[in-house]
N, C-alpha and C. Protein backbone atom coordinates (compact mmCIF):
# COMPACT_ATOMS: atom_id res chain seq x y z
N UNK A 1 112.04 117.19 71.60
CA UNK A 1 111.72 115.78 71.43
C UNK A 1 113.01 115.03 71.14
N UNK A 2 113.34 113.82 71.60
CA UNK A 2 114.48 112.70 71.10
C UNK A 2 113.92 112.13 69.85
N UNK A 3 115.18 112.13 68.93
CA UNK A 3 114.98 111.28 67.67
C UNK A 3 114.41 110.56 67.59
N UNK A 4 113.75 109.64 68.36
CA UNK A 4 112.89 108.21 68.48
C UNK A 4 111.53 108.54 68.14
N UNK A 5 111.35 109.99 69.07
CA UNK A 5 110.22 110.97 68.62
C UNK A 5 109.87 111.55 67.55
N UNK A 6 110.87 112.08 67.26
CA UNK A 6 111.11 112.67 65.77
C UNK A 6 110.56 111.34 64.29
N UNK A 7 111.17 109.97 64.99
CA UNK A 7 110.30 109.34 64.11
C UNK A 7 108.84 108.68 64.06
N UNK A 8 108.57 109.13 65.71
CA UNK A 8 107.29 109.00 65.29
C UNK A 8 106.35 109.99 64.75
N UNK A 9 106.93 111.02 64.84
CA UNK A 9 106.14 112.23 63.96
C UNK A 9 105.96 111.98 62.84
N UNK A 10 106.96 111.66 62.36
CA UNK A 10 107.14 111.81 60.51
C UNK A 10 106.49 110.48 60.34
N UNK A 11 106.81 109.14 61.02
CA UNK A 11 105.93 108.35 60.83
C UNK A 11 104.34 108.36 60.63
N UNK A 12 103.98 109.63 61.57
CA UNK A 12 102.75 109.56 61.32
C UNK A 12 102.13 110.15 60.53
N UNK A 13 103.42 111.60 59.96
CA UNK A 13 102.99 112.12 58.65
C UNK A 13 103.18 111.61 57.28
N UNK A 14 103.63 110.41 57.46
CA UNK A 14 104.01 109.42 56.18
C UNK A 14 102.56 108.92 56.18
N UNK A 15 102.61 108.32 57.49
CA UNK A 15 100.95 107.48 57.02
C UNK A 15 99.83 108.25 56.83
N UNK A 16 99.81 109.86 56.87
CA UNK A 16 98.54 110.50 56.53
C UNK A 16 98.60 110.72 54.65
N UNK A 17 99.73 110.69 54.45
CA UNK A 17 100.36 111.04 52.71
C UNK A 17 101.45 109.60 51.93
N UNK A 18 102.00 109.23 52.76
CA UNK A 18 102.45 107.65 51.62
C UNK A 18 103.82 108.69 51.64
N UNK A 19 104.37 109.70 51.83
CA UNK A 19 105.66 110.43 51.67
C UNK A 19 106.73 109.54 51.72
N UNK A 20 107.37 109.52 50.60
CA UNK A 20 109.05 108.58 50.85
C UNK A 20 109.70 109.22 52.59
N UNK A 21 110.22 108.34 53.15
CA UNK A 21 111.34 109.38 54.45
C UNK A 21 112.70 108.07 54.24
N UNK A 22 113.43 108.82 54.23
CA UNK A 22 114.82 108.21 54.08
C UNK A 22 115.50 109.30 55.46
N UNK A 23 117.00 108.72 55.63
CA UNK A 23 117.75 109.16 56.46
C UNK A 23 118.19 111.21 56.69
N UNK A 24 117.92 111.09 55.04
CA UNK A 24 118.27 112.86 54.67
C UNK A 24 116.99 113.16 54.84
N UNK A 25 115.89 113.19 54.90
CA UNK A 25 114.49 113.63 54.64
C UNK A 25 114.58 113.68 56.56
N UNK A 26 114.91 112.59 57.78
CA UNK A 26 114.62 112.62 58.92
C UNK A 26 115.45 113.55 59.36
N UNK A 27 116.60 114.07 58.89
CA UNK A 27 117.53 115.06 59.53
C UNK A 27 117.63 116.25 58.89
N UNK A 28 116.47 116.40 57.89
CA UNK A 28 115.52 117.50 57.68
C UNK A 28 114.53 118.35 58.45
N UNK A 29 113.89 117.01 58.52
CA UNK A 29 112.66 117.17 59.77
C UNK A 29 113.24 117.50 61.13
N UNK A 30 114.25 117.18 61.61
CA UNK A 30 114.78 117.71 62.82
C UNK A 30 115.44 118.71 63.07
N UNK A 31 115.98 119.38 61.66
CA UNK A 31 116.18 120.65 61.49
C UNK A 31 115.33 121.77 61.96
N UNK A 32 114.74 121.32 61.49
CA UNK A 32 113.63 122.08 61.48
C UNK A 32 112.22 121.99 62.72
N UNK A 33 111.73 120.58 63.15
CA UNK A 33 110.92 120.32 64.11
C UNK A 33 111.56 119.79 65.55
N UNK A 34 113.03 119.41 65.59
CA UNK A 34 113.28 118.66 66.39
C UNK A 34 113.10 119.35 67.67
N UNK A 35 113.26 120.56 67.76
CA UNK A 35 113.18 121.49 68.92
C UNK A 35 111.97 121.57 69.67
N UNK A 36 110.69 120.91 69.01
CA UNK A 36 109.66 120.90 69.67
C UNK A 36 109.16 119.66 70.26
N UNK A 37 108.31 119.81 71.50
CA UNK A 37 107.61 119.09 72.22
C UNK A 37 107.25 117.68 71.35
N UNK A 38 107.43 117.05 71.90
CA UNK A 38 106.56 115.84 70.86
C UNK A 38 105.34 115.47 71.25
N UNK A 39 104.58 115.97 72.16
CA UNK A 39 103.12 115.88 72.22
C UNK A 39 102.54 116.92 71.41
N UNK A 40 103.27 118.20 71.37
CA UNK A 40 102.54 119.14 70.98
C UNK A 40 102.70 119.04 69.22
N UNK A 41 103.76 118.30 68.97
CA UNK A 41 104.21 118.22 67.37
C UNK A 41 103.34 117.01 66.62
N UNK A 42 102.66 116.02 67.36
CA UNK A 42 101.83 115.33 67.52
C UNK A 42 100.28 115.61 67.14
N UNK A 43 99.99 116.80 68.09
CA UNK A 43 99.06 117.46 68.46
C UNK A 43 98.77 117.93 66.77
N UNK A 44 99.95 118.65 66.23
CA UNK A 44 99.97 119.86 65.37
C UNK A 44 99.21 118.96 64.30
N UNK A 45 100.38 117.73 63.79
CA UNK A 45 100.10 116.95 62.53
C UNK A 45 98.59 116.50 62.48
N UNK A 46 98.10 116.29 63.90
CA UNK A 46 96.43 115.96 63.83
C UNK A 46 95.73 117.29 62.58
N UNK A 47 96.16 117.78 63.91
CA UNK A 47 95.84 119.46 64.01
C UNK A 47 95.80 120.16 62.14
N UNK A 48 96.54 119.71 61.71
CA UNK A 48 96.86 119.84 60.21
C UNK A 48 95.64 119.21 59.20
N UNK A 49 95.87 117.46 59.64
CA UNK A 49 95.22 116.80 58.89
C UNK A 49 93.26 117.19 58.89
N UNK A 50 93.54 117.63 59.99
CA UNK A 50 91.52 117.96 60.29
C UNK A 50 91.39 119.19 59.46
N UNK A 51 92.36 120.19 59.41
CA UNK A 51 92.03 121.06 58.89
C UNK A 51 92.36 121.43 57.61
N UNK A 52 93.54 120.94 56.77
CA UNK A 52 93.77 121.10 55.77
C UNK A 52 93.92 120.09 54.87
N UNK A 53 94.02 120.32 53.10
CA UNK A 53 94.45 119.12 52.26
C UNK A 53 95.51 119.50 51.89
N UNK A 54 95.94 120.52 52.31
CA UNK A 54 97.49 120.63 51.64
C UNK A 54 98.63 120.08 52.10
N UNK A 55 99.37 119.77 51.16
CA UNK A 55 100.69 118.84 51.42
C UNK A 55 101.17 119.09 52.69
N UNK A 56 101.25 118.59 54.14
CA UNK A 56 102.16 118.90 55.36
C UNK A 56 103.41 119.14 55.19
N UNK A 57 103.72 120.57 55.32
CA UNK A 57 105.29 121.00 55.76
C UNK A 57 105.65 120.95 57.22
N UNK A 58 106.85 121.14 57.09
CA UNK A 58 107.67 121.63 58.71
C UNK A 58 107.04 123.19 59.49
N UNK A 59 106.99 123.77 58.31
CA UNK A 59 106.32 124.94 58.60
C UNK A 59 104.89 125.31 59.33
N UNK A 60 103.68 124.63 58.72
CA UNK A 60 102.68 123.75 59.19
C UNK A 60 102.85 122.95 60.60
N UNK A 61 103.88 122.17 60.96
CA UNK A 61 104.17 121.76 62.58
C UNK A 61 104.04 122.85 63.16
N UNK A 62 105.17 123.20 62.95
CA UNK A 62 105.62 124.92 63.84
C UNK A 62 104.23 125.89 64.09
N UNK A 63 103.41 126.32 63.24
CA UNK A 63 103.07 127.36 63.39
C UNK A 63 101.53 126.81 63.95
N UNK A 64 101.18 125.31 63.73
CA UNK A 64 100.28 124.69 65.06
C UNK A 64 100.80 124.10 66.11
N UNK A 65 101.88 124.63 66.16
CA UNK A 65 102.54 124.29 67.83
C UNK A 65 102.54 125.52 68.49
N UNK A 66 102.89 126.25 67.29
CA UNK A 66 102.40 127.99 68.36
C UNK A 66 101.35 128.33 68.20
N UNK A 67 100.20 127.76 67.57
CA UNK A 67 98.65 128.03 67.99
C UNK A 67 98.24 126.80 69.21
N UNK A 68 98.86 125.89 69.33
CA UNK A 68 98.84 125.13 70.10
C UNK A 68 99.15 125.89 71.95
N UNK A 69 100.25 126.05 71.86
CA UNK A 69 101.26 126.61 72.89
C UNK A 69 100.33 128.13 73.39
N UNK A 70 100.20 128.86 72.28
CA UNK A 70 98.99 130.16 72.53
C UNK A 70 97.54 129.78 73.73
N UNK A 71 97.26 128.58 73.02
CA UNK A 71 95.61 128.45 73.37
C UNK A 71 96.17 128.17 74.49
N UNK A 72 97.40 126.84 75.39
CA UNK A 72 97.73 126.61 76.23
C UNK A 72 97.59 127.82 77.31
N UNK A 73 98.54 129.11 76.96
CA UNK A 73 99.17 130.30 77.88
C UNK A 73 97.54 131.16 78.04
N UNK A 74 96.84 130.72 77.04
CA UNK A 74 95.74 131.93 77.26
C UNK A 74 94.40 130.92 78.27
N UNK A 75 94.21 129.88 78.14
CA UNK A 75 93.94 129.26 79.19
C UNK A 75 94.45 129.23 80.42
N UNK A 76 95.80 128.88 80.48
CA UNK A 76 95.97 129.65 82.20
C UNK A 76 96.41 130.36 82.80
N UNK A 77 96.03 131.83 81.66
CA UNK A 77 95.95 133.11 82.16
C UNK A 77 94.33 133.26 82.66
N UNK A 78 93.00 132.17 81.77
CA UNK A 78 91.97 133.13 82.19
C UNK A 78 91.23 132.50 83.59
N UNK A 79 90.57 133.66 84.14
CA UNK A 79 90.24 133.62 85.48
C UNK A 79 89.22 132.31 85.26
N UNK A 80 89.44 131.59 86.27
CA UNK A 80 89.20 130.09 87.09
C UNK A 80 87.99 130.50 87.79
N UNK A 81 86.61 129.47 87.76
CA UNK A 81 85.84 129.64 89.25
C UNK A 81 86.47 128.14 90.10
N UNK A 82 87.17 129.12 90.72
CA UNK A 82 87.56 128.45 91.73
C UNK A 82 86.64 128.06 93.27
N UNK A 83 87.01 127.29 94.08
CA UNK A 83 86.07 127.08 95.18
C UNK A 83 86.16 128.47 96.20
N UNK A 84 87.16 129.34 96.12
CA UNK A 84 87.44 130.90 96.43
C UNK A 84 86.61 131.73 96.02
N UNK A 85 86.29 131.58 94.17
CA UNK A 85 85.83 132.49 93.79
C UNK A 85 84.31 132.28 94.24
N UNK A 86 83.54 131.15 94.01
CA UNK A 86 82.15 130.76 94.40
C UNK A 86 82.22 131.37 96.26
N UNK A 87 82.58 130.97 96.73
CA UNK A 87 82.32 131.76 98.46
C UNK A 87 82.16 133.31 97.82
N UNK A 88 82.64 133.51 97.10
CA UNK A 88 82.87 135.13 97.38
C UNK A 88 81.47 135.33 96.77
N UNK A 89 81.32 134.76 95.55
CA UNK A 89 80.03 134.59 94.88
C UNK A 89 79.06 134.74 95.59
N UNK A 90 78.95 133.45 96.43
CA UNK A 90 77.86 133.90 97.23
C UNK A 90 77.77 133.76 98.96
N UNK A 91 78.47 135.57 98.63
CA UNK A 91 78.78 135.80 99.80
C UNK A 91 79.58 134.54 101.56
N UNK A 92 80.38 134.32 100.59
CA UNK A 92 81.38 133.42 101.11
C UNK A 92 80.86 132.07 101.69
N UNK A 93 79.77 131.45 100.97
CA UNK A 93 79.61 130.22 101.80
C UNK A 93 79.65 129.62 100.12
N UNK A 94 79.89 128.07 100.19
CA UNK A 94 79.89 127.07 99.06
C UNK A 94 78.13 126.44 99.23
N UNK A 95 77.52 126.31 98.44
CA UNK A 95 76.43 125.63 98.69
C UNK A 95 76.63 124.16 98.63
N UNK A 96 75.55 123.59 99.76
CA UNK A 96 75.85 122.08 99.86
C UNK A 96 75.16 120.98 99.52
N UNK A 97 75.60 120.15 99.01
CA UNK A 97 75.17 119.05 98.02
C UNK A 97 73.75 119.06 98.34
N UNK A 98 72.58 118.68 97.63
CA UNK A 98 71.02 118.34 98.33
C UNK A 98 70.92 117.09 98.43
N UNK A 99 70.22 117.57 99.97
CA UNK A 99 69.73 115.88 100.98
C UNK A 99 69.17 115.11 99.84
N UNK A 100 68.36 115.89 98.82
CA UNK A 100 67.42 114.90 98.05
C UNK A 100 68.33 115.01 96.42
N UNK A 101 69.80 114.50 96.47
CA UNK A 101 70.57 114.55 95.27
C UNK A 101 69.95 113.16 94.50
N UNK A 102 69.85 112.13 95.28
CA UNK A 102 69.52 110.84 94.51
C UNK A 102 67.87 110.69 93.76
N UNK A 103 67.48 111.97 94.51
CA UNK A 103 65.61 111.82 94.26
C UNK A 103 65.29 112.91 92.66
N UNK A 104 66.54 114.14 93.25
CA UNK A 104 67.07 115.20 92.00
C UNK A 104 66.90 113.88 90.82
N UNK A 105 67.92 113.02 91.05
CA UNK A 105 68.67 112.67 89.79
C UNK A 105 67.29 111.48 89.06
N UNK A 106 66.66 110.95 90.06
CA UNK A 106 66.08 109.72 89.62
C UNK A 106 64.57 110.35 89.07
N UNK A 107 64.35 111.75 88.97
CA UNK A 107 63.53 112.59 88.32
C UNK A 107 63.90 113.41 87.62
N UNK A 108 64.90 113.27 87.12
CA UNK A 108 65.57 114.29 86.00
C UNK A 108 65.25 114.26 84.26
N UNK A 109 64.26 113.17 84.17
CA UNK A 109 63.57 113.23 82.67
C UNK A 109 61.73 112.75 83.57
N UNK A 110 61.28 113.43 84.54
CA UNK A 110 60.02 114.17 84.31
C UNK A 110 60.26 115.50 84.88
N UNK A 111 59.87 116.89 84.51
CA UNK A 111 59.76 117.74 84.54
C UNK A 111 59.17 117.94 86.00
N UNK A 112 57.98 117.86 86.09
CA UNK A 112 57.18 118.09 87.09
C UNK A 112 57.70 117.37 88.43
N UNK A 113 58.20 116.21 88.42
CA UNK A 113 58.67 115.48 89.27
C UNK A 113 60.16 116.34 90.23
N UNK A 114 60.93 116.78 88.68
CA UNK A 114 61.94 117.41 88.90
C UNK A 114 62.02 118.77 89.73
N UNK A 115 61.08 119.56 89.03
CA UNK A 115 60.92 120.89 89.77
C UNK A 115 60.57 120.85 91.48
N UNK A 116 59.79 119.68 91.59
CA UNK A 116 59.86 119.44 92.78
C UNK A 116 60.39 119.04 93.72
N UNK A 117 61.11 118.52 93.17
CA UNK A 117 62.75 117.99 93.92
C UNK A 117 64.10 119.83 94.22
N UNK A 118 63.55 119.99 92.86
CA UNK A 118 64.01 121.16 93.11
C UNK A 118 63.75 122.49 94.26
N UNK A 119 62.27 122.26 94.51
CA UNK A 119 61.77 123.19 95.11
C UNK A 119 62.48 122.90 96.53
N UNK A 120 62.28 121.48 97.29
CA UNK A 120 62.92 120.61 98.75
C UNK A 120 64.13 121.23 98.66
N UNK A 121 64.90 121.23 97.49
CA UNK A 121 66.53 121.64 97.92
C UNK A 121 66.39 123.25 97.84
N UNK A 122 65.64 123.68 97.36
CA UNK A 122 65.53 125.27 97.64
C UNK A 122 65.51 125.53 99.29
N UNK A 123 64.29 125.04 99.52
CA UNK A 123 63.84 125.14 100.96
C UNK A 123 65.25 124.98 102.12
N UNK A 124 66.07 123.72 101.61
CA UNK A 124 67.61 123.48 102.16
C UNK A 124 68.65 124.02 101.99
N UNK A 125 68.29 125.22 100.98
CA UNK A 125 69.42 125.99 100.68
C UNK A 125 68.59 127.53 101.70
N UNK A 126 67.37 127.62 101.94
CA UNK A 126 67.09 129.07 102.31
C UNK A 126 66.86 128.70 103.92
N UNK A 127 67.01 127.60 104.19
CA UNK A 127 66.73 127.17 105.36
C UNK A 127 68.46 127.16 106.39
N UNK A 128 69.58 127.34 105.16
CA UNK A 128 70.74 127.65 105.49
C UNK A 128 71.57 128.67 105.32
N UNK A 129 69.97 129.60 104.89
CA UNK A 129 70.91 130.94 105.02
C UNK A 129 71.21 131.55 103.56
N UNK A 130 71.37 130.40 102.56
CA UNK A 130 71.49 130.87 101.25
C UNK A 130 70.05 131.83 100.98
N UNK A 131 70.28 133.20 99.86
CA UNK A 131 69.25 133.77 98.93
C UNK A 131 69.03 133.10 98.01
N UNK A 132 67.94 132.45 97.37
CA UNK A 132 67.89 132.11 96.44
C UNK A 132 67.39 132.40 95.29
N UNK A 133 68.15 132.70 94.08
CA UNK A 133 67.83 133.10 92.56
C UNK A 133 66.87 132.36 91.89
N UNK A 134 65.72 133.13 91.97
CA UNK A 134 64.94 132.55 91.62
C UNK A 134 63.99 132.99 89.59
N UNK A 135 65.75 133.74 89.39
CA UNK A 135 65.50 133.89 87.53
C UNK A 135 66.24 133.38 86.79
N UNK A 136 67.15 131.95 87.26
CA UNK A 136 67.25 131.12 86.40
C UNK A 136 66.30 130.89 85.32
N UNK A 137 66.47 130.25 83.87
CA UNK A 137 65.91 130.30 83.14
C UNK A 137 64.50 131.32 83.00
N UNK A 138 64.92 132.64 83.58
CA UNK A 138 64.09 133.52 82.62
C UNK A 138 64.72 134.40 81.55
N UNK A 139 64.14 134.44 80.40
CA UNK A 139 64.86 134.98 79.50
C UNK A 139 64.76 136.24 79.97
């Protein structure tokens, strides 16, 4: 982050606590935080205030910037349904929007109305070849 950044961090950890920051207190904080992202150092001080009452350290940035940075790397490591993975799903075709999407939607708080809308796009999905699963919602 640039110093400009750096003061808006601490700025914003002043206004969660009333903390004095003078010139030695900001080239503290950059000792120590300046090396990081300023969205993610941002992120952290939230990240702090939701979860704890204890006094915010530098230490506290850091170590929710690397729970931060973690959740980041482990999200896009995990496997995606991608529009690849669905073909393969089912058996390589994407299923396609239903003719009756607007009739779906404009019966979507009565039940009975709904299922029947549902049933037309069944018929348009087996009428194209799709199998259709028909144990959704069974426990």
């Amino acid at each position: 982050m640039s110093p400009d950044e750096l003061k808006k961090v601490v700025t914003k950890i002043q206004l969660g606590d009333s903390r004095q920051v003078d010139a030695n207190s900001l080239k503290e904080w950059w000792d120590n935080i300046g090396g990081l992202d300023f969205a993610d150092a941002i992120a952290a001080v939230t990240m702090h205030r939701q979860e704890s009452t204890v006094y915010l350290l530098a230490a506290h940035v850091v170590g929710n910037v690397r729970r931060i940075r973690q959740d980041r790397a482990e999200r896009a490591s995990a496997p995606s349904v991608t529009d690849d993975s669905k073909r393969s799903w089912r058996g390589g075709q994407t299923a396609p929007k239903p003719d009756n999407f607007e009739a779906m939607v404009a019966a979507a708080n009565d039940p009975a109305k709904f299922e029947e809308q549902c049933a037309i796009y069944n018929r348009q999905l087996a009428d194209a070849g799709f199998e259709i699963d028909r144990s959704y919602g069974v426990a």
